[in-house]
Protein backbone atom coordinates (compact mmCIF):
# COMPACT_ATOMS: atom_id res chain seq x y z
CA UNK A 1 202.28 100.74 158.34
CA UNK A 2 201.39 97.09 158.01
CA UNK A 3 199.28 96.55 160.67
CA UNK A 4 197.32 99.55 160.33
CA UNK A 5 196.73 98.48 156.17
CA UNK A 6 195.10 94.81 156.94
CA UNK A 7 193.01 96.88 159.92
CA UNK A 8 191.26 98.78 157.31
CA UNK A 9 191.22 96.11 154.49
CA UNK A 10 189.39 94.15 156.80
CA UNK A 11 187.34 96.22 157.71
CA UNK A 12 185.58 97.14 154.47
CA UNK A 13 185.56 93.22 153.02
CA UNK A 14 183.52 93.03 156.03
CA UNK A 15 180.93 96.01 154.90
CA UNK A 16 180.64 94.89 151.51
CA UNK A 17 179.72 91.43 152.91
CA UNK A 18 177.23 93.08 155.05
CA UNK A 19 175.68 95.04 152.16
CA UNK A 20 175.84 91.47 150.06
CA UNK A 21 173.77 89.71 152.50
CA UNK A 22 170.28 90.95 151.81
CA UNK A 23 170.31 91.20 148.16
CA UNK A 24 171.78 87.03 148.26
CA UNK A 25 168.73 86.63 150.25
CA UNK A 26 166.42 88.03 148.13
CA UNK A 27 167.90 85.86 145.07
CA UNK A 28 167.82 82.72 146.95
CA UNK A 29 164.23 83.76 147.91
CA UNK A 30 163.04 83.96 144.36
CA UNK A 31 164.70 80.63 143.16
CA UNK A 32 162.04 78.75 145.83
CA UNK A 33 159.11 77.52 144.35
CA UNK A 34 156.20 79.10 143.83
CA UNK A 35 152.62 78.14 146.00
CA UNK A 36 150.06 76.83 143.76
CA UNK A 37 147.57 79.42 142.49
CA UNK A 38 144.00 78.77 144.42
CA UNK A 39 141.35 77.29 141.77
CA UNK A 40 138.62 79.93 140.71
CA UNK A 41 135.27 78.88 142.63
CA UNK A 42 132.81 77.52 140.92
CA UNK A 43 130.41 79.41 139.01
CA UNK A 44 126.18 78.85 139.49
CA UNK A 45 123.99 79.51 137.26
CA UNK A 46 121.14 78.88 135.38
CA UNK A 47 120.19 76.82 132.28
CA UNK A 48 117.80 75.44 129.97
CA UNK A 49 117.62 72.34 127.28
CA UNK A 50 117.43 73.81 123.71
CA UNK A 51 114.55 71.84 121.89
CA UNK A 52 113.72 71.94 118.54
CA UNK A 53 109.92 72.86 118.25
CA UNK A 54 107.43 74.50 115.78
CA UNK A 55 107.76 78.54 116.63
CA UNK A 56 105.26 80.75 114.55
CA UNK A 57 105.78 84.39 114.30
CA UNK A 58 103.44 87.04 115.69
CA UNK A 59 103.26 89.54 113.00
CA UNK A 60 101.12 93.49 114.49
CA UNK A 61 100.04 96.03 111.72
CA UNK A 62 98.62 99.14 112.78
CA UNK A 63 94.94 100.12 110.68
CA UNK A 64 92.10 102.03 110.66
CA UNK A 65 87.90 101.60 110.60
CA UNK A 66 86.45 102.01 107.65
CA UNK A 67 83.13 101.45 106.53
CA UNK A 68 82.80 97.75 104.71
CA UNK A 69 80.81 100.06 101.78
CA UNK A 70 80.76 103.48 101.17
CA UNK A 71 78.36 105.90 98.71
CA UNK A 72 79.09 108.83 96.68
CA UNK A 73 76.18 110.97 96.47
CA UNK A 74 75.73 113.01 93.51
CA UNK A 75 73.41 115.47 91.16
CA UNK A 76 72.44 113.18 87.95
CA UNK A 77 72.25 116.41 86.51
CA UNK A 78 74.00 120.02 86.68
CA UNK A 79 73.08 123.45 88.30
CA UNK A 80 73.25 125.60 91.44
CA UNK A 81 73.25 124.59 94.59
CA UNK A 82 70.32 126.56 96.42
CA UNK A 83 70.31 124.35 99.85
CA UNK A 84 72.35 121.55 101.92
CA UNK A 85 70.51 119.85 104.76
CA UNK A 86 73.54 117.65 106.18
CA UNK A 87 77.04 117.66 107.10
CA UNK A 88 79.18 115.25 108.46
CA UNK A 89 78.71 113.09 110.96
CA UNK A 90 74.69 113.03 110.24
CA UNK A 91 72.80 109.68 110.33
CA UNK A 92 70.73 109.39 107.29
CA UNK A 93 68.17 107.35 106.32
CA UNK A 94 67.23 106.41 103.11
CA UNK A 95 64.96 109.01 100.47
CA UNK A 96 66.00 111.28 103.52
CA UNK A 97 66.91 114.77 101.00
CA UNK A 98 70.19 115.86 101.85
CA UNK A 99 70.56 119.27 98.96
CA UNK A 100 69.08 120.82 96.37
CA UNK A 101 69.76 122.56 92.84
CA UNK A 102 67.50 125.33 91.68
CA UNK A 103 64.62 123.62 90.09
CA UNK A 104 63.58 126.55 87.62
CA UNK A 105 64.99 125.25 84.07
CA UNK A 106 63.71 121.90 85.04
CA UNK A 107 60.38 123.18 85.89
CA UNK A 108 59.84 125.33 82.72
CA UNK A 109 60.76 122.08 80.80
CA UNK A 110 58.06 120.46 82.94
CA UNK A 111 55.57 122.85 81.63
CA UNK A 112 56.77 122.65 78.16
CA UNK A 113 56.29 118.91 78.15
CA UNK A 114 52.89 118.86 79.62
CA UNK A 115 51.71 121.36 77.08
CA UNK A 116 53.17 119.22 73.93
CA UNK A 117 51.53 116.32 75.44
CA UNK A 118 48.34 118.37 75.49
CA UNK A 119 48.14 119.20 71.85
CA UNK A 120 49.36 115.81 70.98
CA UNK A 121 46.24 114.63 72.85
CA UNK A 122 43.93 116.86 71.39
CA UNK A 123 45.57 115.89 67.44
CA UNK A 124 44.60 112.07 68.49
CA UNK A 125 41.25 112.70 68.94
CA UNK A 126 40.82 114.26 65.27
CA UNK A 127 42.78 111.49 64.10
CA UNK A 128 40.31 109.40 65.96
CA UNK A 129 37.64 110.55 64.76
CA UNK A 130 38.48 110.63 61.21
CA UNK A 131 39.26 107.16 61.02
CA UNK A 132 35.78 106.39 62.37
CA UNK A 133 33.78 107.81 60.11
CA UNK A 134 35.99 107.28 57.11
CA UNK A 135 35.78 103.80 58.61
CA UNK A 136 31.86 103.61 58.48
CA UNK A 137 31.75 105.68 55.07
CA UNK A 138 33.97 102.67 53.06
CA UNK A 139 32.04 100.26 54.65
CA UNK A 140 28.90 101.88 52.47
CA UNK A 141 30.99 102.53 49.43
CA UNK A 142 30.49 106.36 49.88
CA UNK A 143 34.05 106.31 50.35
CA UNK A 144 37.58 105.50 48.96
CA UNK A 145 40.22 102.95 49.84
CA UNK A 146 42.52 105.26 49.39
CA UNK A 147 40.85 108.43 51.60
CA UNK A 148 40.58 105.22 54.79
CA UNK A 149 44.01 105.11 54.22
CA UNK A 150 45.18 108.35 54.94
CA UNK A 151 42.79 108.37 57.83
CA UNK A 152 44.48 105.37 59.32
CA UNK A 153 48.17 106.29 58.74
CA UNK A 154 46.85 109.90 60.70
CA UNK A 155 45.48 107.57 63.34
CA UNK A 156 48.86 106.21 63.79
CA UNK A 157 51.09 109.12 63.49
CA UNK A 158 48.88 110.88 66.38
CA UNK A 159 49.64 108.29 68.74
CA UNK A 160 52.91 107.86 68.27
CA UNK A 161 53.42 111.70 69.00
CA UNK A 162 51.19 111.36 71.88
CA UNK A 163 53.32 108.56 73.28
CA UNK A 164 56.37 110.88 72.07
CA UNK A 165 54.91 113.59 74.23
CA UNK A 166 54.45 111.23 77.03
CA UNK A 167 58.03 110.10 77.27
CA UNK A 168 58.97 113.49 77.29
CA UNK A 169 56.69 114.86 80.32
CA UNK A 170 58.02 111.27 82.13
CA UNK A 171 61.75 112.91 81.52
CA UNK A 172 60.86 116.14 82.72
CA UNK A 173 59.15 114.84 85.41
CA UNK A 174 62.26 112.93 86.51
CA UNK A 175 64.65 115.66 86.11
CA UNK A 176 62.55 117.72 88.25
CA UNK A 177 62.93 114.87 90.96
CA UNK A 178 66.82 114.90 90.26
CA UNK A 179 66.68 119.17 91.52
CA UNK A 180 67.02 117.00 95.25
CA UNK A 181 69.87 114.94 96.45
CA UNK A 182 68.25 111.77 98.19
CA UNK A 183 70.22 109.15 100.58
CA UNK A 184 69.64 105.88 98.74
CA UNK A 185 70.99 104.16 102.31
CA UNK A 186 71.26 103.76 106.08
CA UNK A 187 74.53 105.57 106.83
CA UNK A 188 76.72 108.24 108.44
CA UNK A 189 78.16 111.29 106.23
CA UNK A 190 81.55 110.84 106.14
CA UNK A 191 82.56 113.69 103.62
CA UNK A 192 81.06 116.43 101.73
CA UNK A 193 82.13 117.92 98.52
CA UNK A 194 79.91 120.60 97.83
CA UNK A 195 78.33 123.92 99.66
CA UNK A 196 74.89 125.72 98.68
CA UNK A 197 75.73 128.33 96.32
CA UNK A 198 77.99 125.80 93.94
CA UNK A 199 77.58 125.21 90.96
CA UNK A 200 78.14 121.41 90.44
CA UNK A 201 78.65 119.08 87.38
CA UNK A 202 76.60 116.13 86.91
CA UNK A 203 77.79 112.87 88.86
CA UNK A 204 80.12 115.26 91.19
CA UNK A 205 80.42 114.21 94.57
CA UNK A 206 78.18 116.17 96.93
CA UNK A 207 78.55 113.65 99.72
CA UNK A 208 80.05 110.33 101.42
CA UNK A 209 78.02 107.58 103.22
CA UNK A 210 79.50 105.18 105.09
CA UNK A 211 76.80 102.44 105.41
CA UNK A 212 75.99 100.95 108.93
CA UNK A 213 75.85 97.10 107.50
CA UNK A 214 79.59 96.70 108.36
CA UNK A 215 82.91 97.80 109.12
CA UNK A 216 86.50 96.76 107.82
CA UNK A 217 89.90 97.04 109.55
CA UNK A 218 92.26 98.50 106.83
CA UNK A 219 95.84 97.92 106.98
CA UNK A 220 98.96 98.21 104.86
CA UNK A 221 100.78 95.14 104.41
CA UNK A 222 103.96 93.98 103.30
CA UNK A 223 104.88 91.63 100.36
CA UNK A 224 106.65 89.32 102.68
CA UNK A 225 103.78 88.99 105.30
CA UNK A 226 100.62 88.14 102.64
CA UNK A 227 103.45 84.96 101.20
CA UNK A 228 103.76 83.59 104.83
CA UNK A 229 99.97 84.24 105.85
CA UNK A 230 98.01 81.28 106.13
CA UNK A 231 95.09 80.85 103.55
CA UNK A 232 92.12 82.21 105.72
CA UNK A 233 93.93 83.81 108.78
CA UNK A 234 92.22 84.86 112.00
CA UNK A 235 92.97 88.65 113.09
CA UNK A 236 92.38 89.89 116.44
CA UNK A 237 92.30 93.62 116.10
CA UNK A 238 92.51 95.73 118.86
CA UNK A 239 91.87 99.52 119.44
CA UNK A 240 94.72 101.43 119.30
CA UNK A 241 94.22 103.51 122.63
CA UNK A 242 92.35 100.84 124.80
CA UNK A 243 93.94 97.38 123.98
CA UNK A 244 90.84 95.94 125.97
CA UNK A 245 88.56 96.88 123.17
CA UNK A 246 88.66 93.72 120.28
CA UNK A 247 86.94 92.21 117.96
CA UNK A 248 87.82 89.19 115.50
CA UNK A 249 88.31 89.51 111.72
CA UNK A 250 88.94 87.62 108.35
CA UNK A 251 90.77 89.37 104.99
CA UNK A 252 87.72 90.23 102.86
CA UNK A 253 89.90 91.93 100.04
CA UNK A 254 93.35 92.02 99.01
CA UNK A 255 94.58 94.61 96.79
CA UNK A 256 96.02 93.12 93.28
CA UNK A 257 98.53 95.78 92.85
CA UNK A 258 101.10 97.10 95.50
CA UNK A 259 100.72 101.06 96.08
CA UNK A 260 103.45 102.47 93.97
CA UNK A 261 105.32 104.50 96.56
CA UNK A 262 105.10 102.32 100.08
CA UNK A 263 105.33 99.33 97.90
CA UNK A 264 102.77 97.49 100.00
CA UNK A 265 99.08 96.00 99.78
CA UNK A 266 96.08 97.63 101.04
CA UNK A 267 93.90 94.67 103.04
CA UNK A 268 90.26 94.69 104.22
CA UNK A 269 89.84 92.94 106.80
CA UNK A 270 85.87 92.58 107.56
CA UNK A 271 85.26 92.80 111.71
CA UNK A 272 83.03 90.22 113.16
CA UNK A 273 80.26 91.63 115.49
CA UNK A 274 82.69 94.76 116.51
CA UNK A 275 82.05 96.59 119.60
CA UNK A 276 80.57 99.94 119.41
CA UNK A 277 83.73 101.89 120.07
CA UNK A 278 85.59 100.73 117.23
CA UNK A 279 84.19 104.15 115.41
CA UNK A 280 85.17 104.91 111.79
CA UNK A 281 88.37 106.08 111.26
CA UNK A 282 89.46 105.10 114.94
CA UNK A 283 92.89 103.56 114.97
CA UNK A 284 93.41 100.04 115.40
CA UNK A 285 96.25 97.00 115.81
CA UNK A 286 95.68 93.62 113.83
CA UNK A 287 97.85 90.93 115.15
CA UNK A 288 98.08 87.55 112.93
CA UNK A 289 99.91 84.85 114.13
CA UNK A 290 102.23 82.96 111.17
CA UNK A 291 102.33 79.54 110.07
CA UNK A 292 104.83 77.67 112.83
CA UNK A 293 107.70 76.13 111.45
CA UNK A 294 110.21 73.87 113.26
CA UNK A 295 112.73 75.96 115.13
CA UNK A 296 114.63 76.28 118.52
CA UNK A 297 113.75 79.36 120.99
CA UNK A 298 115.85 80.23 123.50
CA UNK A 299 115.56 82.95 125.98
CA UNK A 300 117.05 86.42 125.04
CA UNK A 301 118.86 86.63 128.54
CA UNK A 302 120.96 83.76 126.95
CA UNK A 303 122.51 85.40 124.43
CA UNK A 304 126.11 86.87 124.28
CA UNK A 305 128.30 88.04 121.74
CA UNK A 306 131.49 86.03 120.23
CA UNK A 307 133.39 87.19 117.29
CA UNK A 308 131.27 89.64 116.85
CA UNK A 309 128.54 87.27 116.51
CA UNK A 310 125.65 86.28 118.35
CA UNK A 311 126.97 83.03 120.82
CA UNK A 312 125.43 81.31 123.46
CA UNK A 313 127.42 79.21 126.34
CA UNK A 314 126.86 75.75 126.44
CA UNK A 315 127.86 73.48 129.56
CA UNK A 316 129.43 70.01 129.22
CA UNK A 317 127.82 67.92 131.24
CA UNK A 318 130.43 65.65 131.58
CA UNK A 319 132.86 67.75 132.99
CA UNK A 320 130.62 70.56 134.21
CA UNK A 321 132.37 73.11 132.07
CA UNK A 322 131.52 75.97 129.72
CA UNK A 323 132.64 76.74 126.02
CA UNK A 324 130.97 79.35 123.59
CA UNK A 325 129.07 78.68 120.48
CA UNK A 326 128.04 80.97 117.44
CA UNK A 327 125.01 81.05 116.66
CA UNK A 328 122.70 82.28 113.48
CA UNK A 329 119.44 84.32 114.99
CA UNK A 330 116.43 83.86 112.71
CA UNK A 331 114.53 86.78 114.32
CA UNK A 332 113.94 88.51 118.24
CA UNK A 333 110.64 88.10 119.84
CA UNK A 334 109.76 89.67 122.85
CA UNK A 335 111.43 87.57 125.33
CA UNK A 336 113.31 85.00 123.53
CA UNK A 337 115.29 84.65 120.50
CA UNK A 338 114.53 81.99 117.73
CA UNK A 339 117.17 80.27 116.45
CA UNK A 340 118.00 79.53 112.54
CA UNK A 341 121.90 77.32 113.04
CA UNK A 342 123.83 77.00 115.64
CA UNK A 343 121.96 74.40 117.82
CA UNK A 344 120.80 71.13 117.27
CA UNK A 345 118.46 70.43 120.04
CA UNK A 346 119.83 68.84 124.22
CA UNK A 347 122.09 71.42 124.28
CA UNK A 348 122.69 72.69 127.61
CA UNK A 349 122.66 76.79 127.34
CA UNK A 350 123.47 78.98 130.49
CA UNK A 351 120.38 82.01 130.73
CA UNK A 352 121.28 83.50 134.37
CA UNK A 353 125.25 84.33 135.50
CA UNK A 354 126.86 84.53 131.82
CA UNK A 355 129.03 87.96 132.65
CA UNK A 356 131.85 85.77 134.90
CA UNK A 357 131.90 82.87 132.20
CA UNK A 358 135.06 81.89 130.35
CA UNK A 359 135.70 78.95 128.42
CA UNK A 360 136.84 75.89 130.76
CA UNK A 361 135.31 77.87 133.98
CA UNK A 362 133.48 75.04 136.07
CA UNK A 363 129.80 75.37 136.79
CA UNK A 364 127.09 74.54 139.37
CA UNK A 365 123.67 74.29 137.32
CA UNK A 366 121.29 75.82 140.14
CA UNK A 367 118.11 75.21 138.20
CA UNK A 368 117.22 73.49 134.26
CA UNK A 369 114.38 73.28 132.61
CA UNK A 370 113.37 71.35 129.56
C-alpha cells in the first residue's frame, strides 16, 4: 500500500504545479514595468495677434421711398362730385383740373351777386347826381346846408353798397372757381379719397401728390442707434431687390416722439441725386456705419466655448503650448467677433485646428498674422 500512496501523491503535486505555472507567469508579468506612453504629436495650426484697434459698427435698416413733400388736394367748399379726371399714378402738372362739384348753387349765387351789384350801380348814379346839383344849387344860395348834406351822406352810402356788391360778385366769382379741383404742383397721384358721385365736405381729401422735387428714404429706427449715430451721418441706401441700385443720403428729419407701439423713431432721410429706379414706395436698405471705438476683433472661426462661456485658445510662445481663456463678446459681425474683456492686445489666439486642442497640447504655428 505504501508505494502505490506516494505514486499518486506525487503525481497530483506535480499537476497542481503544472496548473500554477501560467497564472505565476502572468503575475510576474504584470509586476514589470510599464513602456512609456508615446507623446501626442504635435498639433499645427493657425493663429493671429489680437490688437486693440478702433472697430465701428455697421448698423442696416430696411425703408421705403417716399416723396420729400406730399399734397392733399381738396374742395375749399362742399357738394357733389359730378366728375374725376385722374387716378393714381397720373403725372400732373400744375392748374391741370383733376374733379369737379356741381357748379349750380354757386352759379345762381353768381347771378344773384351780379344783379345786386347792378342796382347798387344804378343807386350811385342818383346819388351822384344829386350831390351835383345840390352841390351847384348851395353854391348860389338857392339851396340849404342842410339838403347838401343829405345829398352827400347818399353819395357815400351808394358807394359803399356798390363796393359791398362788388366784394360779393368777387366771392361768388371765386366759389364758382372752387366747383374744380386744380393741381397746385408738379407731381404723381399717390392716393385718392373721393369718386364722382360723392358728396364731399370742405377741406376733405380728394387726392395725394407726391411732388417730383425730391425723394426721402424712410426708416424706423431704434432709440439705441439715433444715441450712437454720428451728428450728420452718411447713408448709403440701397434697393431692396437689386443691391446694385444706390444712392447717398443725409437725415433731413427726425421724429421728436417715438411711435407709441414699435417704440421707435420715424427718420427722413433726403436721397442725393437718386437713380430713377428708386420709385416711390419701392423698398430700400440704409446702412450707417457707427462711430469706431477702441476694441479688439478677432475672427469668428476663433471662438470656442469654456464654461459655458465664450473662450478663445491662446498659445504660449515660450513653451509652444495652449491654455483657454474666457472671454466677454461685445457683439458678432459678419466674419469676426469684437471683443469687450478678455484680451489685452499680443495675444496669440489659434483660428484654424481648435477641435484637437487641450490645455498643455504642444503646437506648430503654420501661419500668424498681425
Amino acid at each position: 500500500m505504501t508505494p502505490l500512496t506516494v505514486s499518486w501523491q506525487g503525481h497530483r503535486d506535480l499537476r497542481i504545479a503544472l496548473l500554477l505555472c501560467p497564472a505565476l507567469a502572468i503575475m510576474l508579468a504584470g509586476c514589470e514595468p510599464t513602456a512609456e506612453a508615446n507623446p501626442s504629436p504635435v498639433r499645427p495650426v493657425r493663429t493671429v495677434t489680437a490688437e486693440r484697434g478702433h472697430v465701428g459698427e455697421q448698423v442696416v435698416l430696411t425703408g421705403q421711398i417716399n416723396a420729400e413733400k406730399e399734397s392733399a388736394l381738396a374742395f375749399r367748399i362742399g357738394g357733389r362730385i359730378i366728375e374725376r379726371l385722374a387716378d393714381v399714378g397720373d403725372r400732373v402738372e400744375p392748374d391741370q383740373v383733376l374733379a369737379k362739384l356741381d357748379p349750380q348753387d354757386e352759379l345762381n349765387t353768381l347771378r344773384s351777386a351780379q344783379a345786386a351789384l347792378t342796382a347798387a350801380q344804378g343807386q350811385l348814379v342818383e346819388a351822384s347826381n344829386n350831390f351835383d346839383r345840390q352841390q351847384q344849387l348851395l353854391e348860389r344860395g338857392f339851396t340849404t346846408k342842410v339838403l347838401f348834406d343829405q345829398a352827400q351822406q347818399g353819395l357815400r352810402t351808394a358807394q359803399s353798397r356798390v363796393d359791398d356788391a362788388q366784394a360779393q360778385l368777387q366771392l361768388a366769382q371765386d366759389r364758382v372757381s372752387y366747383t374744380q379741383l386744380k393741381a397746385n404742383v408738379s407731381g404723381s397721384i399717390t392716393a385718392r379719397g373721393a369718386e364722382a358721385g360723392e358728396v364731399v365736405q370742405p377741406g376733405q381729401m380728394i387726392f395725394q401728390v407726391a411732388r417730383q422735387d425730391g425723394r426721402d428714404a424712410v426708416f424706423d429706427v431704434p432709440a439705441q442707434v439715433l444715441r450712437s449715430a454720428p451728428a450728420d451721418p452718411r447713408i448709403v441706401v440701397t434697393l431692396t431687390d437689386d443691391p446694385s441700385i444706390t444712392a447717398m443720403g443725409r437725415v433731413r428729419q427726425v421724429d421728436p416722439q417715438a411711435d407709441p407701439v414699435t417704440r421707435t423713431f420715424r427718420v427722413r432721410v433726403s436721397l442725393i441725386d437718386p437713380p430713377e429706379a428708386m420709385r416711390l414706395g419701392a423698398t430700400v436698405s440704409g446702412r450707417l456705419q457707427l462711430e469706431a471705438t477702441p476694441a479688439i476683433s478677432i475672427p469668428a472661426s476663433a471662438l470656442s466655448s469654456y464654461n459655458n462661456h465664450p473662450a478663445v485658445w491662446i498659445v504660449d510662445p515660450s513653451t509652444m503650448t495652449v491654455s483657454m481663456r474666457n472671454i466677454e463678446v461685445q457683439r458678432f459681425d459678419p466674419g469676426t467677433v469684437v471683443v469687450a474683456q478678455g484680451l489685452e492686445g499680443g495675444e496669440i489666439i489659434v483660428t484654424a485646428g481648435i477641435q484637437a486642442l487641450y490645455p498643455g497640447r504642444k503646437v506648430r504655428l503654420l501661419g500668424s498674422t498681425s
